[in-house]
N, C-alpha and C. Protein backbone atom coordinates (compact mmCIF):
# COMPACT_ATOMS: atom_id res chain seq x y z
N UNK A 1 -24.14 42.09 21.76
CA UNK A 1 -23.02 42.31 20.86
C UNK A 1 -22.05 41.12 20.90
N UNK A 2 -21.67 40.83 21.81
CA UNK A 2 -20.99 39.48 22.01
C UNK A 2 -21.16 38.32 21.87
N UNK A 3 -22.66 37.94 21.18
CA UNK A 3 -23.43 37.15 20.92
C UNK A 3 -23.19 36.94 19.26
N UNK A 4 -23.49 38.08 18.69
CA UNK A 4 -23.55 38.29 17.94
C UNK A 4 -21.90 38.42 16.97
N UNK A 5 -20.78 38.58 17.79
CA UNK A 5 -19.39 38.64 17.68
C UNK A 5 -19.23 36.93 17.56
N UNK A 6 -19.95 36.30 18.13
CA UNK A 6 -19.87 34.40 18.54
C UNK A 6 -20.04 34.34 17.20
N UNK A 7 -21.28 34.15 16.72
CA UNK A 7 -21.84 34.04 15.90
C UNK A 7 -21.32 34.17 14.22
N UNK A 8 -20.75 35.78 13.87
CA UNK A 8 -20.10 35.77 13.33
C UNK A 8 -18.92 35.10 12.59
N UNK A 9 -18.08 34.84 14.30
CA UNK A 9 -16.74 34.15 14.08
C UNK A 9 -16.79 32.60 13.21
N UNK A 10 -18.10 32.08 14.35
CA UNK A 10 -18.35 30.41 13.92
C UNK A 10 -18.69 30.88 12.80
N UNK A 11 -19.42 31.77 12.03
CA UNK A 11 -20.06 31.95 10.70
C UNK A 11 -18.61 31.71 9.66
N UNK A 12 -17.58 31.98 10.04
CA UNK A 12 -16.81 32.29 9.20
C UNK A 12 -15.61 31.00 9.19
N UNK A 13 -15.33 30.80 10.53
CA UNK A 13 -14.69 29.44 10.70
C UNK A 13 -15.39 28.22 10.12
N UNK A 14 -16.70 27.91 10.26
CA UNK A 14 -17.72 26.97 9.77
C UNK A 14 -17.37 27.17 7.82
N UNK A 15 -17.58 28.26 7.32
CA UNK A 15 -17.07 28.44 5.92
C UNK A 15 -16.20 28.48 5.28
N UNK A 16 -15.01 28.37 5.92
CA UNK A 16 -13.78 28.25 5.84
C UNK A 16 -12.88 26.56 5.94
N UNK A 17 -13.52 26.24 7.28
CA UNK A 17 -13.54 24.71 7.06
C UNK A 17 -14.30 23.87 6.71
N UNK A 18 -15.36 23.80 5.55
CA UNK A 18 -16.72 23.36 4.66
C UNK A 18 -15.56 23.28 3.34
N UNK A 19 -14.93 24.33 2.92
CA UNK A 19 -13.95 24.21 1.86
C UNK A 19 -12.87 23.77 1.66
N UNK A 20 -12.70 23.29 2.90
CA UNK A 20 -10.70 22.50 3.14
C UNK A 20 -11.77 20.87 2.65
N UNK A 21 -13.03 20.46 3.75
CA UNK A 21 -13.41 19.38 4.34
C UNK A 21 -14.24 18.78 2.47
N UNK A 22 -14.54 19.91 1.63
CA UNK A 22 -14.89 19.45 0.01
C UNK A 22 -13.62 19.20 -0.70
N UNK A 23 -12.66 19.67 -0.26
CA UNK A 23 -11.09 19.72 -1.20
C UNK A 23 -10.87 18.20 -0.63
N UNK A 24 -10.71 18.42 0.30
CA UNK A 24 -10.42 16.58 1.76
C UNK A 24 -11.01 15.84 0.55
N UNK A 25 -12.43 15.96 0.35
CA UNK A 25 -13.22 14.56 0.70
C UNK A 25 -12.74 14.45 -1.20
N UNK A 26 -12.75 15.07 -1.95
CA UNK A 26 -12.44 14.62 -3.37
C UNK A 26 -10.83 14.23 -3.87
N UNK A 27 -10.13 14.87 -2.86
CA UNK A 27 -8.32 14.32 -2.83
C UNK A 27 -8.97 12.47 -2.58
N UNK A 28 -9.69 12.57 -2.21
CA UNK A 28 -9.60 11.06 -0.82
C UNK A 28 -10.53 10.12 -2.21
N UNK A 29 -11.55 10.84 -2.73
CA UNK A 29 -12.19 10.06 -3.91
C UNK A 29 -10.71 10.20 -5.05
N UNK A 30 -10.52 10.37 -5.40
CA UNK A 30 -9.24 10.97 -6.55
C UNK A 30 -8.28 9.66 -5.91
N UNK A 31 -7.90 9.65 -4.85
CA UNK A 31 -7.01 8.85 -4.59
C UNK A 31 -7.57 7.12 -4.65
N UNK A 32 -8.88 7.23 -4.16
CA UNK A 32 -9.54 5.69 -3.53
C UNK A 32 -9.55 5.54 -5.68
N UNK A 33 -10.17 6.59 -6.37
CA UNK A 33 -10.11 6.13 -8.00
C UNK A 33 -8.64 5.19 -8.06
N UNK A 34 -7.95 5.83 -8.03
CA UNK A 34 -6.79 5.76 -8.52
C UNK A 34 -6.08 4.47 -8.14
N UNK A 35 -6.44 4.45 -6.71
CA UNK A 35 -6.26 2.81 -5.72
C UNK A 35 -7.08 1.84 -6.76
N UNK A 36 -8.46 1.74 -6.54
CA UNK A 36 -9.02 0.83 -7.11
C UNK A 36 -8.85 0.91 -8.99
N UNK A 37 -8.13 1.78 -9.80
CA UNK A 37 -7.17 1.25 -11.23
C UNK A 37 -6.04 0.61 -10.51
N UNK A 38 -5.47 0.88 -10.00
CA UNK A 38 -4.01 0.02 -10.00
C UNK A 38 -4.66 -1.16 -9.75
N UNK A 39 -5.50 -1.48 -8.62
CA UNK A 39 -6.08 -3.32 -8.38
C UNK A 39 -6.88 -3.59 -9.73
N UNK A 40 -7.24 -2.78 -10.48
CA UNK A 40 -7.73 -3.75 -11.76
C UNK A 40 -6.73 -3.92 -12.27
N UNK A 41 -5.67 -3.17 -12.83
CA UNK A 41 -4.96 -3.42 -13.29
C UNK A 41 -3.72 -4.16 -13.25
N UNK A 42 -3.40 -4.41 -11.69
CA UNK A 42 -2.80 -5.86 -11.04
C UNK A 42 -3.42 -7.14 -10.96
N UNK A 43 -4.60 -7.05 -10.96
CA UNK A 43 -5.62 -8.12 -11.27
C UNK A 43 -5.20 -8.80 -12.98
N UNK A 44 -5.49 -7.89 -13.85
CA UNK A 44 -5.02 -7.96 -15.42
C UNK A 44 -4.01 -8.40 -15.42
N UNK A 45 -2.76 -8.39 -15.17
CA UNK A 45 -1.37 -8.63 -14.79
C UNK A 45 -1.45 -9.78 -14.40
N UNK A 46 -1.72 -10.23 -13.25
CA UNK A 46 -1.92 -11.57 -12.42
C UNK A 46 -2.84 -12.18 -13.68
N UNK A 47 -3.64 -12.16 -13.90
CA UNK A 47 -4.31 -12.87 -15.02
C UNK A 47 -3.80 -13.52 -15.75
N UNK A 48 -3.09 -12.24 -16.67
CA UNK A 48 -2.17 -12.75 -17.59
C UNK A 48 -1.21 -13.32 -17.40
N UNK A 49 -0.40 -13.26 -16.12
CA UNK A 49 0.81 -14.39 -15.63
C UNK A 49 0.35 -15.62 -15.31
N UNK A 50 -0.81 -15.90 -14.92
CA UNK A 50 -1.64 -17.01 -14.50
C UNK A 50 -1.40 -18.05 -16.09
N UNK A 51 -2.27 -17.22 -17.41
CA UNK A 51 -2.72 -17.66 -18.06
C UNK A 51 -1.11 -17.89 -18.89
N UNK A 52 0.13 -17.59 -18.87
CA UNK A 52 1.24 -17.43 -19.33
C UNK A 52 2.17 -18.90 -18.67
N UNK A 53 1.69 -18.76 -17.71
CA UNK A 53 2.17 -19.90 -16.46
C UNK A 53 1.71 -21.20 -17.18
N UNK A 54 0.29 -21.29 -17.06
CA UNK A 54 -0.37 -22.57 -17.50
C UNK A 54 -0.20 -22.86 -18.95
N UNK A 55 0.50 -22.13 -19.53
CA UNK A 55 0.52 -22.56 -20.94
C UNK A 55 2.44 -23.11 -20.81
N UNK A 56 2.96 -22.60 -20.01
CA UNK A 56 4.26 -22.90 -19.84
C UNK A 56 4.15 -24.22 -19.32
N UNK A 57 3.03 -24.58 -18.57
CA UNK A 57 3.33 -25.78 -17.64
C UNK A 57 2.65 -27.00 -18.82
N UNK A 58 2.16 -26.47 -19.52
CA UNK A 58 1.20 -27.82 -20.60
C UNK A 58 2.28 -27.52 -21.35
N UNK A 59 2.93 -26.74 -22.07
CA UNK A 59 4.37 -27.45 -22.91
C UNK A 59 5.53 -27.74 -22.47
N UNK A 60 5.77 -27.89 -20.70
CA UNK A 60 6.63 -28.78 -19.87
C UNK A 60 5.94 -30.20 -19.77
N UNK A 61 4.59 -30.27 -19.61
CA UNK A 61 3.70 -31.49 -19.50
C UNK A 61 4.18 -32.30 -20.81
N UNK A 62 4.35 -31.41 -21.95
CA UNK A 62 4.29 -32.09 -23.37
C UNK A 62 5.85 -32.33 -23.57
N UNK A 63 6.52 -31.62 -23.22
CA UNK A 63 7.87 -31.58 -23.39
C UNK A 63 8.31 -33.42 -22.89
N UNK A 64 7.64 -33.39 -21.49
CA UNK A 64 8.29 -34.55 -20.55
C UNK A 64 7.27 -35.77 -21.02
N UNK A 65 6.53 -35.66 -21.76
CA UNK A 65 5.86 -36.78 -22.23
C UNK A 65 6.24 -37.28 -23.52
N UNK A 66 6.71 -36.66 -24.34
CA UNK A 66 7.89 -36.90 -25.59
C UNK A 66 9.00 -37.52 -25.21
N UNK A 67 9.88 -36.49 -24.38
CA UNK A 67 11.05 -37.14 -23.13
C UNK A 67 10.71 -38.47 -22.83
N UNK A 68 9.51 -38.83 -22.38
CA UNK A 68 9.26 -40.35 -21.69
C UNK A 68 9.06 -41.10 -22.90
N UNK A 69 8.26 -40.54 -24.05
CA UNK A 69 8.43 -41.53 -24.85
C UNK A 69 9.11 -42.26 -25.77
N UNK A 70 10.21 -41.08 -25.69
CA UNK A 70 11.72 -41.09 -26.49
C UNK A 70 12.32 -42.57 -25.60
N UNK A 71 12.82 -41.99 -24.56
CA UNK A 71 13.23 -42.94 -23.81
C UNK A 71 12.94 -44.05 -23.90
N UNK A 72 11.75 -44.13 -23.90
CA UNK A 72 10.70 -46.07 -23.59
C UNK A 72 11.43 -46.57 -24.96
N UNK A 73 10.88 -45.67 -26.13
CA UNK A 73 11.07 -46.38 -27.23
C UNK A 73 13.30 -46.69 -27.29
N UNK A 74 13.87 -46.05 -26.83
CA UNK A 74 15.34 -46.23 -26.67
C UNK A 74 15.63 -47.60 -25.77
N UNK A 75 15.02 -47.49 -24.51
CA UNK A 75 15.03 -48.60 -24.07
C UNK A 75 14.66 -49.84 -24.70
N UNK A 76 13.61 -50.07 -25.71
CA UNK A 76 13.41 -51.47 -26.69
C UNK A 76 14.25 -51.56 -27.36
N UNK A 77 14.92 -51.05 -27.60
CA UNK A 77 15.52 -51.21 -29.28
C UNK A 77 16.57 -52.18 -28.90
């Protein structure tokens, strides 16, 4: 009888925590989803500041090469 009282109990504790440990493991997928959108989508971001940057820095490049040539030609005259 007391064997069988063991048995039981683990029967029921074992089924009881099988359903916390499926709820666990898909919170934890749900969350790792959710982690890995935000890094694509900071990735996208960074991209686009990258590609925002370098276009800022080639019409400072162009800016200061007009600048220099303004000048040169001021200096002949």
């Amino acid at each position: 009888m007391n064997t069988r009282w063991s048995i039981v109990v683990l029967s029921i504790v074992l089924a009881t925590t099988t359903g916390c440990s499926h709820r666990h493991a898909q919170e934890i997928d749900a969350r790792l989803e959710s982690a890995e959108d935000n890094a694509a989508t900071a990735r996208l971001r960074a991209d686009e500041a990258i590609l925002k940057a370098e276009q800022a820095q080639r019409a400072a490049d162009e800016a200061n090469e007009r600048a220099r040539r303004m000048a040169e030609k001021a200096t002949h005259k």
